[in-house]
C-alpha atoms as a PDB file:
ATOM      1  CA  UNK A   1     138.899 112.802  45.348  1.00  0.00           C
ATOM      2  CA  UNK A   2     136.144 114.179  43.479  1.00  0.00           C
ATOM      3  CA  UNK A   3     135.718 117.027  46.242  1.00  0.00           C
ATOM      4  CA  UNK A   4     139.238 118.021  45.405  1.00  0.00           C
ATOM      5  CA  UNK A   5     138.729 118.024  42.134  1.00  0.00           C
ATOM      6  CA  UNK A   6     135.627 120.242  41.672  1.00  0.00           C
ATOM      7  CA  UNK A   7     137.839 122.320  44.055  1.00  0.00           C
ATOM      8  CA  UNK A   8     140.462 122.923  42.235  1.00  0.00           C
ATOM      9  CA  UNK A   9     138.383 123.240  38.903  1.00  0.00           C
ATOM     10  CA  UNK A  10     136.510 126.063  40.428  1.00  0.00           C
ATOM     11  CA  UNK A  11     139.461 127.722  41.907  1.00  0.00           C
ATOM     12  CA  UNK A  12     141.458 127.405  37.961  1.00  0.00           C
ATOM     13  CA  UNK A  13     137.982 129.013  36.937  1.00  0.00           C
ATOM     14  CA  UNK A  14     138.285 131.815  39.595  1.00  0.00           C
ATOM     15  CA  UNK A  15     142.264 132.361  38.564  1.00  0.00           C
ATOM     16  CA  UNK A  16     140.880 132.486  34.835  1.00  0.00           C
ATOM     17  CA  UNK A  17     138.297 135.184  35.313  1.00  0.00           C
ATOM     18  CA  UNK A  18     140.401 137.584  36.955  1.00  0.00           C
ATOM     19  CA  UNK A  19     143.139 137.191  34.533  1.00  0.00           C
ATOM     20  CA  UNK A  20     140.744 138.590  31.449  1.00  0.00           C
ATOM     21  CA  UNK A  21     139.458 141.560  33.542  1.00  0.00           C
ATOM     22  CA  UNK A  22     136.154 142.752  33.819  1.00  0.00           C
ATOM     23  CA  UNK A  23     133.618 141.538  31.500  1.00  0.00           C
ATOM     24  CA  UNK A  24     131.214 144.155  29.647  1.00  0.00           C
ATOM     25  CA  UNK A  25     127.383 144.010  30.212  1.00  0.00           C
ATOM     26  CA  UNK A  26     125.586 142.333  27.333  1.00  0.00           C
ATOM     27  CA  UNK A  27     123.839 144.417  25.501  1.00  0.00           C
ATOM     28  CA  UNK A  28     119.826 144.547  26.279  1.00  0.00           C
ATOM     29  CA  UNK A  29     117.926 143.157  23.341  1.00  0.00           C
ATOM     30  CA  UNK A  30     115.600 145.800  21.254  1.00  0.00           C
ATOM     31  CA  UNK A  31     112.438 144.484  19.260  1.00  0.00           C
ATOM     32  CA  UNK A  32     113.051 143.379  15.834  1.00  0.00           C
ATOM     33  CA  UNK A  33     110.964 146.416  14.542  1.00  0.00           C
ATOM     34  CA  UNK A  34     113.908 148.899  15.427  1.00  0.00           C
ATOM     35  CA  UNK A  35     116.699 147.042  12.806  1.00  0.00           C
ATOM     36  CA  UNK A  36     116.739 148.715   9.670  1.00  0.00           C
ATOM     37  CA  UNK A  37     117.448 146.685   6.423  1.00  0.00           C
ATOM     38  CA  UNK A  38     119.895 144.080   5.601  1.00  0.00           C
ATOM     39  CA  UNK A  39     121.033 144.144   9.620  1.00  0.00           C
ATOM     40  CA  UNK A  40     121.623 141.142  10.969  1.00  0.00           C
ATOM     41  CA  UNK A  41     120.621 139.807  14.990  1.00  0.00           C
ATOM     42  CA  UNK A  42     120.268 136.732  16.831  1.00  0.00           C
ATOM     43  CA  UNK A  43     117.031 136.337  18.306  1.00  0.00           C
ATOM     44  CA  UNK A  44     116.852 136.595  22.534  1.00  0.00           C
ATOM     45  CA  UNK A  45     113.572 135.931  22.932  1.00  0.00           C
ATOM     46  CA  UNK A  46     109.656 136.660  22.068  1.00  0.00           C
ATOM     47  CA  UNK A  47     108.186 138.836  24.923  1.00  0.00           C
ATOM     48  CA  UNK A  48     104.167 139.949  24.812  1.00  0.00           C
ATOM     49  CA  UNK A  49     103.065 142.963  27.105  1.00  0.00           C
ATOM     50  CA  UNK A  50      99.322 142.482  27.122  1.00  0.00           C
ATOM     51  CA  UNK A  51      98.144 142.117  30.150  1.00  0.00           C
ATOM     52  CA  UNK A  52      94.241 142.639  30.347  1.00  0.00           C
ATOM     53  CA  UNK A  53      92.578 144.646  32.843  1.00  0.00           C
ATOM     54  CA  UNK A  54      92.160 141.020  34.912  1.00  0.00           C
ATOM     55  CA  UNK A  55      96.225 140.590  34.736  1.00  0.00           C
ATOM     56  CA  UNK A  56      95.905 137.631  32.298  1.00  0.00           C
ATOM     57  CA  UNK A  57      97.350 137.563  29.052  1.00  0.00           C
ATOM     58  CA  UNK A  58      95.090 138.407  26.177  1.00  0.00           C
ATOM     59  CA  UNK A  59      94.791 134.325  24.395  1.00  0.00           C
ATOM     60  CA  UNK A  60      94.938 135.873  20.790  1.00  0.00           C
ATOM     61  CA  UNK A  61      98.656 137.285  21.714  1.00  0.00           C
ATOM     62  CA  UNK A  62      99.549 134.231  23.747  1.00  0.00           C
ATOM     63  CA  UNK A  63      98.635 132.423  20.475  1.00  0.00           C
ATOM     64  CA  UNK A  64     100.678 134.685  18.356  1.00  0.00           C
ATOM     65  CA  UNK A  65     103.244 134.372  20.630  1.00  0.00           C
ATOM     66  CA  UNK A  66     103.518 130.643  20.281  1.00  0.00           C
ATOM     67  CA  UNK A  67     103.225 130.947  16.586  1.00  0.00           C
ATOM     68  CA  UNK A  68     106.771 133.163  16.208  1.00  0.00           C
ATOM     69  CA  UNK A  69     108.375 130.399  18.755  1.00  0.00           C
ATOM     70  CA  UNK A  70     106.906 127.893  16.023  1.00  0.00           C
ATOM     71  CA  UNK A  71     108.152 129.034  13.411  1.00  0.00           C
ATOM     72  CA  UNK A  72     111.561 129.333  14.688  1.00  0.00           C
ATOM     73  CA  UNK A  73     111.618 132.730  16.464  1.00  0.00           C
ATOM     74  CA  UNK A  74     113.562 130.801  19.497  1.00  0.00           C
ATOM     75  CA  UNK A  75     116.581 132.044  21.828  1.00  0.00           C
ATOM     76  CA  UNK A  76     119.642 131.716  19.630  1.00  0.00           C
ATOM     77  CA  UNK A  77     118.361 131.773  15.933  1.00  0.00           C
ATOM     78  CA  UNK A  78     119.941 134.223  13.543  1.00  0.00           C
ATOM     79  CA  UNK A  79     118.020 136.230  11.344  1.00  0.00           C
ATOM     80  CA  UNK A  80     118.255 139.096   8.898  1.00  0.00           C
ATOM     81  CA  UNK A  81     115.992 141.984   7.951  1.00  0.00           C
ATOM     82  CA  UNK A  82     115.345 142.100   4.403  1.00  0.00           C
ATOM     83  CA  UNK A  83     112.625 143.906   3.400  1.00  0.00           C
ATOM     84  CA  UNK A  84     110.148 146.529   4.287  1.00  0.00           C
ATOM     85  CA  UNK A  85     106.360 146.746   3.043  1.00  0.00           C
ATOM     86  CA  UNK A  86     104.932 149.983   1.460  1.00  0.00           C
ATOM     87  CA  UNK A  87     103.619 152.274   3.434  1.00  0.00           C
ATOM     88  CA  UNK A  88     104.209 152.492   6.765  1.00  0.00           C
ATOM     89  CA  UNK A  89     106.912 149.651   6.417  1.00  0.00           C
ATOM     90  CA  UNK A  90     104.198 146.970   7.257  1.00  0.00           C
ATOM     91  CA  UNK A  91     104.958 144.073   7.161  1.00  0.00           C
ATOM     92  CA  UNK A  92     108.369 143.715   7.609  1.00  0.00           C
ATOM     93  CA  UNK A  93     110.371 141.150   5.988  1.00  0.00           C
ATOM     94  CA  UNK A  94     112.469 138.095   7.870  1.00  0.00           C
ATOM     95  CA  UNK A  95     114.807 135.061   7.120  1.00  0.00           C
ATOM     96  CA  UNK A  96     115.386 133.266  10.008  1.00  0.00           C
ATOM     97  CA  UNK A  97     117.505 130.064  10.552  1.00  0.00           C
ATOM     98  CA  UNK A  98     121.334 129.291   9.528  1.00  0.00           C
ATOM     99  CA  UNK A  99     123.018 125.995   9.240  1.00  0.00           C
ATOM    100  CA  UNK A 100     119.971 123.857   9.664  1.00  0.00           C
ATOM    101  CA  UNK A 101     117.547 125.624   7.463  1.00  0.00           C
ATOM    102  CA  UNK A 102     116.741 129.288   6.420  1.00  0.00           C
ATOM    103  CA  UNK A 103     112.759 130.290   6.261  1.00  0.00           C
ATOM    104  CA  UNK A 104     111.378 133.553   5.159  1.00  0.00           C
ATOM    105  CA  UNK A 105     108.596 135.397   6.935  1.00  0.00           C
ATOM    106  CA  UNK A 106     106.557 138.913   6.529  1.00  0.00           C
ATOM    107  CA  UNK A 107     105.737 139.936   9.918  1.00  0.00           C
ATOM    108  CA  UNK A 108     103.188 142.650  10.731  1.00  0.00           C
ATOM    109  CA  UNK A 109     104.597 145.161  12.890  1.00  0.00           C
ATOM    110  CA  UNK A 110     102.522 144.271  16.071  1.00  0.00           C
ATOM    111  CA  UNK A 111     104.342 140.561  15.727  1.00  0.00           C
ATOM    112  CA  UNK A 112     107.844 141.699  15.203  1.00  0.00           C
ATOM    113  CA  UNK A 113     107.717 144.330  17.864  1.00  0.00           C
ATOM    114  CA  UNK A 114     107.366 141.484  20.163  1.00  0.00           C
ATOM    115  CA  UNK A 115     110.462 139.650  19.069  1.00  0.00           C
ATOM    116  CA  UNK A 116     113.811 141.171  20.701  1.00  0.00           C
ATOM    117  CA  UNK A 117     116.880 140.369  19.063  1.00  0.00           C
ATOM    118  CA  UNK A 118     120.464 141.071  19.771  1.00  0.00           C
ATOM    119  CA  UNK A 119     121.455 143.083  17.032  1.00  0.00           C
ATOM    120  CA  UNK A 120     125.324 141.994  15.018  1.00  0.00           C
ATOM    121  CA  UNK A 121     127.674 145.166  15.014  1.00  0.00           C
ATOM    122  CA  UNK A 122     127.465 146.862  12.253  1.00  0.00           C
ATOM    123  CA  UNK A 123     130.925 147.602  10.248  1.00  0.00           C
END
């Protein structure tokens, strides 16, 4: 019974994709450094690209990397862009959060270069 079931579930699921057509590619994530101000995201993820000569991560970016994840840099979490610094728009200015909370950061640019976010369209 069960067997039949999951069978026919996955065959309804089958019936239901093909009915709404292709689906579009997400789009790829770009670093939270590249969203100008007042644009909103979701956050996809913290990435770090530091390998050392050896091919281990560098500990003082593994530990920064923990610290965004921390704070509530994590896979889902929306944020907005509110601020740049003066000059060289260091650091840059972040509220992350939504229904459970909203918290305010100033990032340096080597931290928020290593958060990617899916950027919100922009009307």
């Amino acid at each position: 019974m069960l067997a039949r079931l999951a069978e026919s579930t996955s065959l309804d699921a089958a019936d239901d994709a093909r009915e709404r057509g292709p689906v579009a590619p997400a789009p790829a994530p770009v670093p939270l450094t590249r969203l100008p101000r007042n644009a909103t995201g979701t956050v996809a993820g913290v990435r770090v690209e530091a390998l050392g000569p050896d091919g281990m991560l560098d500990p003082d970016v593994e530990r920064m990397a923990l610290r965004l994840i921390e704070i509530g840099f994590v896979q889902g979490a929306s944020l907005r862009v509110i601020a740049f610094g003066q000059p060289g728009d260091d650091p840059i200015g972040v509220r992350v959060g939504g229904r459970g909370g909203v918290s305010t950061f100033a990032l340096r640019r080597a931290e928020a270069a290593c958060v990617q976010v899916w950027p919100d369209k922009q009307s």
